[in-house]
C-alpha atoms as a PDB file:
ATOM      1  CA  UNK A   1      -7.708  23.100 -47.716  1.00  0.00           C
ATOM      2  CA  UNK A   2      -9.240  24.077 -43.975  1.00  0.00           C
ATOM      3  CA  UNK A   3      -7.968  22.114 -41.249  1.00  0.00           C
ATOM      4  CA  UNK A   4      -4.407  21.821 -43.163  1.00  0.00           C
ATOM      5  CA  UNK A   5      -1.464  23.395 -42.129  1.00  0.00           C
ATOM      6  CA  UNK A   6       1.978  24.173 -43.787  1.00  0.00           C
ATOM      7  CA  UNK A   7       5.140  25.302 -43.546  1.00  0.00           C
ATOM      8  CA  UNK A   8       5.915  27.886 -46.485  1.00  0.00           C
ATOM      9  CA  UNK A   9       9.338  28.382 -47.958  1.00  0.00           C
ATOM     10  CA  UNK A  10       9.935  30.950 -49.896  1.00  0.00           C
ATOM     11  CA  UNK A  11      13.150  31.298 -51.558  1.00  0.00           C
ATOM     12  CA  UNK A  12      14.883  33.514 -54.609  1.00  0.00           C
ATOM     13  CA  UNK A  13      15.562  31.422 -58.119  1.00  0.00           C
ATOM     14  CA  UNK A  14      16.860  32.444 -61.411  1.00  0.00           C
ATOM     15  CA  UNK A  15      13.703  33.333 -62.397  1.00  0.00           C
ATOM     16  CA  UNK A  16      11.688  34.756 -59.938  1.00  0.00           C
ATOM     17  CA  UNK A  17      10.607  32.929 -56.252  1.00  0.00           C
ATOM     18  CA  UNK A  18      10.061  29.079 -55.256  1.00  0.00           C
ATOM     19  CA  UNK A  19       7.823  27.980 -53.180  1.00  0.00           C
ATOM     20  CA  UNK A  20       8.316  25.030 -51.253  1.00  0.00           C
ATOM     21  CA  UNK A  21       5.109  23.871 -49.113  1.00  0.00           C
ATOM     22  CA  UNK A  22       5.298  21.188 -46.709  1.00  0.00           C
ATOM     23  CA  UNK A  23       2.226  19.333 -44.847  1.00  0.00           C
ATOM     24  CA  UNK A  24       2.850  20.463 -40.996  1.00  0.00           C
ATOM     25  CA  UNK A  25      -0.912  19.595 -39.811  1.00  0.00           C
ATOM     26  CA  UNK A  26       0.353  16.615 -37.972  1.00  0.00           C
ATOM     27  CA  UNK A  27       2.931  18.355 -35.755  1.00  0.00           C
ATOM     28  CA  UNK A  28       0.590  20.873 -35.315  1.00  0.00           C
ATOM     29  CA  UNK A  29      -2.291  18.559 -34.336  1.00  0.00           C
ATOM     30  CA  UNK A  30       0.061  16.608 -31.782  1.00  0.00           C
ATOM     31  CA  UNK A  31       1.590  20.095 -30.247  1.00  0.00           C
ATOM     32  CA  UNK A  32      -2.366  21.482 -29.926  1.00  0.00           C
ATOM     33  CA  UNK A  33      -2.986  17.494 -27.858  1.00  0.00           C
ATOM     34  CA  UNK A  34      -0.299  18.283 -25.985  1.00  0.00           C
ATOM     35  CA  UNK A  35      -1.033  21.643 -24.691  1.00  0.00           C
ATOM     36  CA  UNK A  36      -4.899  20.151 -24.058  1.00  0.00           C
ATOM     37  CA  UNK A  37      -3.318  17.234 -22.225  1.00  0.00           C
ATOM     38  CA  UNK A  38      -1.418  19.538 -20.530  1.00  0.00           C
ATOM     39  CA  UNK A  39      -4.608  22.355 -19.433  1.00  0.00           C
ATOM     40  CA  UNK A  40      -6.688  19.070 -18.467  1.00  0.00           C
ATOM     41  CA  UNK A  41      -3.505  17.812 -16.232  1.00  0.00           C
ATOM     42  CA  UNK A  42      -2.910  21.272 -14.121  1.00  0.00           C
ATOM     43  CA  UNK A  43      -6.920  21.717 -13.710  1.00  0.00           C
ATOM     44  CA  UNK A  44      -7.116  18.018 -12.396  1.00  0.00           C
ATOM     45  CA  UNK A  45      -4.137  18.875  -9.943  1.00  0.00           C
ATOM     46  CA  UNK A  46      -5.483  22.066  -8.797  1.00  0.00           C
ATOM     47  CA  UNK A  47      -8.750  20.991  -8.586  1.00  0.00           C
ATOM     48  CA  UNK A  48      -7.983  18.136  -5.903  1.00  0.00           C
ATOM     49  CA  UNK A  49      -7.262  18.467  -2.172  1.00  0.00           C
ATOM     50  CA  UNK A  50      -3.818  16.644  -2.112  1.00  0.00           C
ATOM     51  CA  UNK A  51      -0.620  18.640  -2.377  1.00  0.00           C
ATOM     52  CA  UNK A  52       0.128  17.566  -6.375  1.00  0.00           C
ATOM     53  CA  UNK A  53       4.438  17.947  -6.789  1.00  0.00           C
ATOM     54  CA  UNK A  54       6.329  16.797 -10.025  1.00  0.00           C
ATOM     55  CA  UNK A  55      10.441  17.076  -9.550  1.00  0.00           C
ATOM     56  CA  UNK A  56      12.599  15.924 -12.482  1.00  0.00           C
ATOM     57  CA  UNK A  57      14.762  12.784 -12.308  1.00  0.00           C
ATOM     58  CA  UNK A  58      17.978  14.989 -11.033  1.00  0.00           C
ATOM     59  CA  UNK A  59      15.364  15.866  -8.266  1.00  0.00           C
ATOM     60  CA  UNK A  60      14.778  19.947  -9.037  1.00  0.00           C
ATOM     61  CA  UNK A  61      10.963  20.537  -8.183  1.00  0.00           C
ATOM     62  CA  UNK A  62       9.064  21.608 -11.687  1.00  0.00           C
ATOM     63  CA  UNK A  63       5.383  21.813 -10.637  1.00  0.00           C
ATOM     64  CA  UNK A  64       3.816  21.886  -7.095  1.00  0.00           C
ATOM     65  CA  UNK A  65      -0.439  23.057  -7.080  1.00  0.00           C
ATOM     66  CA  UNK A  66      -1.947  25.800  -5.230  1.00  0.00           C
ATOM     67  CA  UNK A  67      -2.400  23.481  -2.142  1.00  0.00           C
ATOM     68  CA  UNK A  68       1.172  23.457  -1.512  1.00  0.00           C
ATOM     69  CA  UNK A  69       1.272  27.002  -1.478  1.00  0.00           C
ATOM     70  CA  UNK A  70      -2.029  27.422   0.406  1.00  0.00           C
ATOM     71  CA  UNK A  71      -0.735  25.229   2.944  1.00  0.00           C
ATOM     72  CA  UNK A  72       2.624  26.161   3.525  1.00  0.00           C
ATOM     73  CA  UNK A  73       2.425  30.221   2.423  1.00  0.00           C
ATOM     74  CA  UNK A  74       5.414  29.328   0.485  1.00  0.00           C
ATOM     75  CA  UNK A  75       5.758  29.443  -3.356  1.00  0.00           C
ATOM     76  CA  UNK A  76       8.008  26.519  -4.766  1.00  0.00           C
ATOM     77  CA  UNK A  77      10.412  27.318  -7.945  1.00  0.00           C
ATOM     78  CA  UNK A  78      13.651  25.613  -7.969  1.00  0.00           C
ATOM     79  CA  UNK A  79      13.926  23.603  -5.201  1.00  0.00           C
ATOM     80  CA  UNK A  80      15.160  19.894  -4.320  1.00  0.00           C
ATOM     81  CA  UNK A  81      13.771  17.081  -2.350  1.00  0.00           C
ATOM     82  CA  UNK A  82      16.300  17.721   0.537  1.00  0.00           C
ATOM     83  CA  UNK A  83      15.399  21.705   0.389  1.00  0.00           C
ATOM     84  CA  UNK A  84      11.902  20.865   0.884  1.00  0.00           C
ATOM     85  CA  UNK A  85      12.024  18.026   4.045  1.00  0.00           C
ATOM     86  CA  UNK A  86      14.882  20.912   5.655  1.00  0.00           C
ATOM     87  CA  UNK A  87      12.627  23.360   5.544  1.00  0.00           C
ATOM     88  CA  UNK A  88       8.981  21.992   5.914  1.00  0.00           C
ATOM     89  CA  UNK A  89       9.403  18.313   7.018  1.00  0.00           C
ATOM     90  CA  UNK A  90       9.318  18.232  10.745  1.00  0.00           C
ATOM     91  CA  UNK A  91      12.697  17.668  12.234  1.00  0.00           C
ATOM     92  CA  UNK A  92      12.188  14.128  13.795  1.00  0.00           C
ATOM     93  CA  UNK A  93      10.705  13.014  10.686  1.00  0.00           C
ATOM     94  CA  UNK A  94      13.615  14.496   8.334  1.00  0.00           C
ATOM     95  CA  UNK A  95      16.115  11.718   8.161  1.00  0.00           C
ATOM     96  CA  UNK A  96      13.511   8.742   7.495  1.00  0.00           C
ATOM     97  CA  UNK A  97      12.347  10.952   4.462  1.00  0.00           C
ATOM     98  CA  UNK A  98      15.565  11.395   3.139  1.00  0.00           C
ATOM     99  CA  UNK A  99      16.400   8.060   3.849  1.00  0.00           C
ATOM    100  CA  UNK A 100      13.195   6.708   2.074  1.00  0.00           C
ATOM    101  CA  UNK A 101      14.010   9.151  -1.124  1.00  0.00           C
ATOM    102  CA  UNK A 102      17.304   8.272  -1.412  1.00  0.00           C
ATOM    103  CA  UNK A 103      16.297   4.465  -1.696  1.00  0.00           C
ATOM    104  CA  UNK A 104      13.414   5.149  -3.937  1.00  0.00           C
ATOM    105  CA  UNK A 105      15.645   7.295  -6.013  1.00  0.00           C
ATOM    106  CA  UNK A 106      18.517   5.023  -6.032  1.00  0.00           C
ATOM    107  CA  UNK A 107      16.756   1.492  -6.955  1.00  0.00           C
ATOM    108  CA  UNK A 108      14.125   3.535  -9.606  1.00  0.00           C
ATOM    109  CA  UNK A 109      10.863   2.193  -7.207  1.00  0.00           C
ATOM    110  CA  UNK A 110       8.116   4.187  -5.436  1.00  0.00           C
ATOM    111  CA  UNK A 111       8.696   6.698  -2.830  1.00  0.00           C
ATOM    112  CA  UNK A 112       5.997   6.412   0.462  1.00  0.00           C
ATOM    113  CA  UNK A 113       6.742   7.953   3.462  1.00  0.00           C
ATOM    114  CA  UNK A 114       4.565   9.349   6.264  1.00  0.00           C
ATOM    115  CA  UNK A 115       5.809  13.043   7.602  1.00  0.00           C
ATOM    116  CA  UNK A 116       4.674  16.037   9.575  1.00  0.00           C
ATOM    117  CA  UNK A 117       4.715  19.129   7.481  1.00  0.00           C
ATOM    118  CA  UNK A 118       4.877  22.742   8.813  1.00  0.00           C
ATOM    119  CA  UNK A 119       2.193  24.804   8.054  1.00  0.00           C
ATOM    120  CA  UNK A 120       2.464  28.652   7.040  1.00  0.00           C
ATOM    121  CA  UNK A 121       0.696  29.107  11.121  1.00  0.00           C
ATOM    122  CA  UNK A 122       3.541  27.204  12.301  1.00  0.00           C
ATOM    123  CA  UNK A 123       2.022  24.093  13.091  1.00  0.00           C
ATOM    124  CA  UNK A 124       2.304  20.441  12.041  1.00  0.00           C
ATOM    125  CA  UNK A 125       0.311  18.265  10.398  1.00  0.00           C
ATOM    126  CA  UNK A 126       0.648  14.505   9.110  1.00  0.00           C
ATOM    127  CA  UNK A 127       1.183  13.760   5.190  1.00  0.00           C
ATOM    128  CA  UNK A 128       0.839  10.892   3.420  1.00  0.00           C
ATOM    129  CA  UNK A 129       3.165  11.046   0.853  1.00  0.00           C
ATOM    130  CA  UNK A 130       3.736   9.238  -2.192  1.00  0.00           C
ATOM    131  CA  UNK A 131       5.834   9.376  -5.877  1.00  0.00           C
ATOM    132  CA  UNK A 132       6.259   7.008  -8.642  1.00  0.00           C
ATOM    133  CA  UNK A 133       8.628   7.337 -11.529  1.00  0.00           C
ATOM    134  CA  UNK A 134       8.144   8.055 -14.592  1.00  0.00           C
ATOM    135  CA  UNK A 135      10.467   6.301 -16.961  1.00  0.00           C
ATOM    136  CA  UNK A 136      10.768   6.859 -21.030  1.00  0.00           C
ATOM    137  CA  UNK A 137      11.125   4.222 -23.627  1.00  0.00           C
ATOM    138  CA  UNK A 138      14.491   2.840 -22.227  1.00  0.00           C
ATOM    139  CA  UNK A 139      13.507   2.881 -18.563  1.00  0.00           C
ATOM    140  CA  UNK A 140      15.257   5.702 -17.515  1.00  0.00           C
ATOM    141  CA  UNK A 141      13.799   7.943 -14.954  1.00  0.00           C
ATOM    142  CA  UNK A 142      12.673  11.091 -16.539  1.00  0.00           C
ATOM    143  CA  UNK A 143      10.495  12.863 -13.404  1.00  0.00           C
ATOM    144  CA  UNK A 144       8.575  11.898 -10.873  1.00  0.00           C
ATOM    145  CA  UNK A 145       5.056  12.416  -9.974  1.00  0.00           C
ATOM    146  CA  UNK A 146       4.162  12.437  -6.255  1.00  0.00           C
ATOM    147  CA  UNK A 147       0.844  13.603  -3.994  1.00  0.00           C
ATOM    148  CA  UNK A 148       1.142  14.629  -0.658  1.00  0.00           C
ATOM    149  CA  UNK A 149      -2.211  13.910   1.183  1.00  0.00           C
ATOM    150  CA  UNK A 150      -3.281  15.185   4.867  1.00  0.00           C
ATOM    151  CA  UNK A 151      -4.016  11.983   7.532  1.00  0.00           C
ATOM    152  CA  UNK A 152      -3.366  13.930  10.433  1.00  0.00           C
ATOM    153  CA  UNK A 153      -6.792  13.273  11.987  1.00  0.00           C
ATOM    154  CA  UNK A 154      -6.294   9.517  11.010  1.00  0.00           C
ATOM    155  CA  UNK A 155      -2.596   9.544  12.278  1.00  0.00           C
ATOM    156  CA  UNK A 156      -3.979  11.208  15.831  1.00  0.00           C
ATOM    157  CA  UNK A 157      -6.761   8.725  15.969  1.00  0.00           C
ATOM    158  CA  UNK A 158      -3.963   5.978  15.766  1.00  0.00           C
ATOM    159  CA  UNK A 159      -1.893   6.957  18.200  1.00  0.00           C
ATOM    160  CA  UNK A 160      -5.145   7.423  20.611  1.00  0.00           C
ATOM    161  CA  UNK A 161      -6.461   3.956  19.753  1.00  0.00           C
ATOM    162  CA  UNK A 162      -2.625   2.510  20.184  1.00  0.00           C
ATOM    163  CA  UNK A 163      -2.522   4.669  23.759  1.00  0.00           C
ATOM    164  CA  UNK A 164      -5.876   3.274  24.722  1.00  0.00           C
ATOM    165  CA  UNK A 165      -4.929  -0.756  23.756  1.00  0.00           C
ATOM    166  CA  UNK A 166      -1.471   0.069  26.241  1.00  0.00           C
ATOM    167  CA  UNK A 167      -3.404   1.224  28.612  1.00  0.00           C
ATOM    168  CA  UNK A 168      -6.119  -1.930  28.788  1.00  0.00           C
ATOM    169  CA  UNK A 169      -3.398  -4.511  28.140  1.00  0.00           C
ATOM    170  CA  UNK A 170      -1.713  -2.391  31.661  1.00  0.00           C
ATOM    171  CA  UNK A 171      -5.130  -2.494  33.203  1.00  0.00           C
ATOM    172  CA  UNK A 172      -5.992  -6.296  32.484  1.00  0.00           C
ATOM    173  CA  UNK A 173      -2.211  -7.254  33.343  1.00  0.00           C
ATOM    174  CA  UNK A 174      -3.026  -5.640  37.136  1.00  0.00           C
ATOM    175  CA  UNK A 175      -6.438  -7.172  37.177  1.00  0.00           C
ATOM    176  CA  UNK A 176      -4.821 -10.591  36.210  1.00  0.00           C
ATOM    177  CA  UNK A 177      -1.762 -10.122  39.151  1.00  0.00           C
ATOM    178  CA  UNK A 178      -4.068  -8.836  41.391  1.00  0.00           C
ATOM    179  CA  UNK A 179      -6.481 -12.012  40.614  1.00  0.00           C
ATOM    180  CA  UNK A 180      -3.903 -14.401  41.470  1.00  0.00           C
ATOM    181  CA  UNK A 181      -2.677 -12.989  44.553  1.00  0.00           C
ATOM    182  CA  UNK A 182      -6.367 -13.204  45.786  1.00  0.00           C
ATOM    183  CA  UNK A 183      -7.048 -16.734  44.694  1.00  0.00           C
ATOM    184  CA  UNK A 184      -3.328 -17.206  46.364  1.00  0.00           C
ATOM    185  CA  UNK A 185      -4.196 -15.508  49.709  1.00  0.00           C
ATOM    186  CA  UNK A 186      -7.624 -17.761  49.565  1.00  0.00           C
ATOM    187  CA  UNK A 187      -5.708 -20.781  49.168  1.00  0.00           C
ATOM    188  CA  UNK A 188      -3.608 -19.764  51.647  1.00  0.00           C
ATOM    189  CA  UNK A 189      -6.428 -19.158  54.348  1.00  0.00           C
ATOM    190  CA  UNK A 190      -8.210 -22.350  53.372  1.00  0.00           C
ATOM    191  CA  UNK A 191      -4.433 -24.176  54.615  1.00  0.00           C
ATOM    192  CA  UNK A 192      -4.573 -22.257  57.368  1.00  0.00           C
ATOM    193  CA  UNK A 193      -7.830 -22.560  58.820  1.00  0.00           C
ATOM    194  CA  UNK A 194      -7.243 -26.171  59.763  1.00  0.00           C
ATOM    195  CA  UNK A 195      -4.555 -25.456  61.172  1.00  0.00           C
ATOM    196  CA  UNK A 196      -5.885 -22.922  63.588  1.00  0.00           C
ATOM    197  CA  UNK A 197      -9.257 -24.658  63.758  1.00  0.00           C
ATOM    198  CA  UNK A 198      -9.283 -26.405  67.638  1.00  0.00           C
END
């Protein structure tokens, strides 16, 4: 039969060989979905423009894509959540990553935590990153699957629109001073006036 598959047996009897044939196509079948699940998964993550990172639930890194690599110049194999904010997270951003991983990791929830990464040129850059757990059957964590994505340009245009609301809420808090001590000084002159009036 085409499209079957078996597992042959072949062992010495009394009288010559048995045979002993057993119906494999499902296994094979749900190993061949697998690997195709697993082709269409890695082209989807290197095909996007977001760092892509998978770590297991003891926290070693098993998959990062090509835009980690691209990014940083740096190839990741076995490395840990703490390896990677030590050595790419930027240093004033370091402990609120760790801190924010260690709480995800501890209660089982998602991981979100905004960060400067280093780039392979040196420079800095703003990430928005993010992981949720997977957990099997009995709701343990088994890995988790996170995206680091670039805001920078949206974190800098923050900050600038944040810098420019200081410095009106400055500006209109002189203004408003300066208002009163005119309308003060006019007061005053209008008291005085009669007073100096003959």
């Amino acid at each position: 039969d085409h499209g079957k598959w078996y597992e042959v047996r072949i062992s010495p009897a009394a009288n010559g060989l048995t045979f002993y044939f057993r119906d494999v196509s499902a296994e094979v079948r749900t190993e061949q979905a697998l690997r195709e699940s697993e082709r269409s998964f890695r082209q989807l993550a290197e095909s996007i423009p977001q760092i892509v990172w998978i770590v297991s639930a003891s926290g070693q890194a098993i998959y990062f894509n090509r835009v980690w690599e691209d990014y940083t110049g740096v190839r990741v194999d076995a490395t840990t959540p703490a390896e990677v904010a030590n050595g790419f997270v930027h240093p004033d951003d370091e402990a609120a990553t760790m801190a924010a991983w260690d709480a995800a990791y501890a209660t089982g929830g998602a991981f979100q935590v905004e960060h400067r990464i280093r780039s392979k040129t040196g420079g800095y850059r703003w990430f928005l990153v993010r992981a949720e757990p997977y957990k099997n059957a009995d709701g343990a964590i088994e890995r988790w699957f996170g995206t680091s994505t670039d805001i920078h340009e949206t974190k800098l245009a923050r900050f600038a629109l944040a810098e420019g609301e200081e410095r009106y809420r400055s500006l209109f808090e002189t203004l408003e001073t300066a208002g009163r001590r005119h309308a003060f000084q006019l007061a005053l002159a209008d008291r005085i006036r009669p007073l100096s009036a003959p």
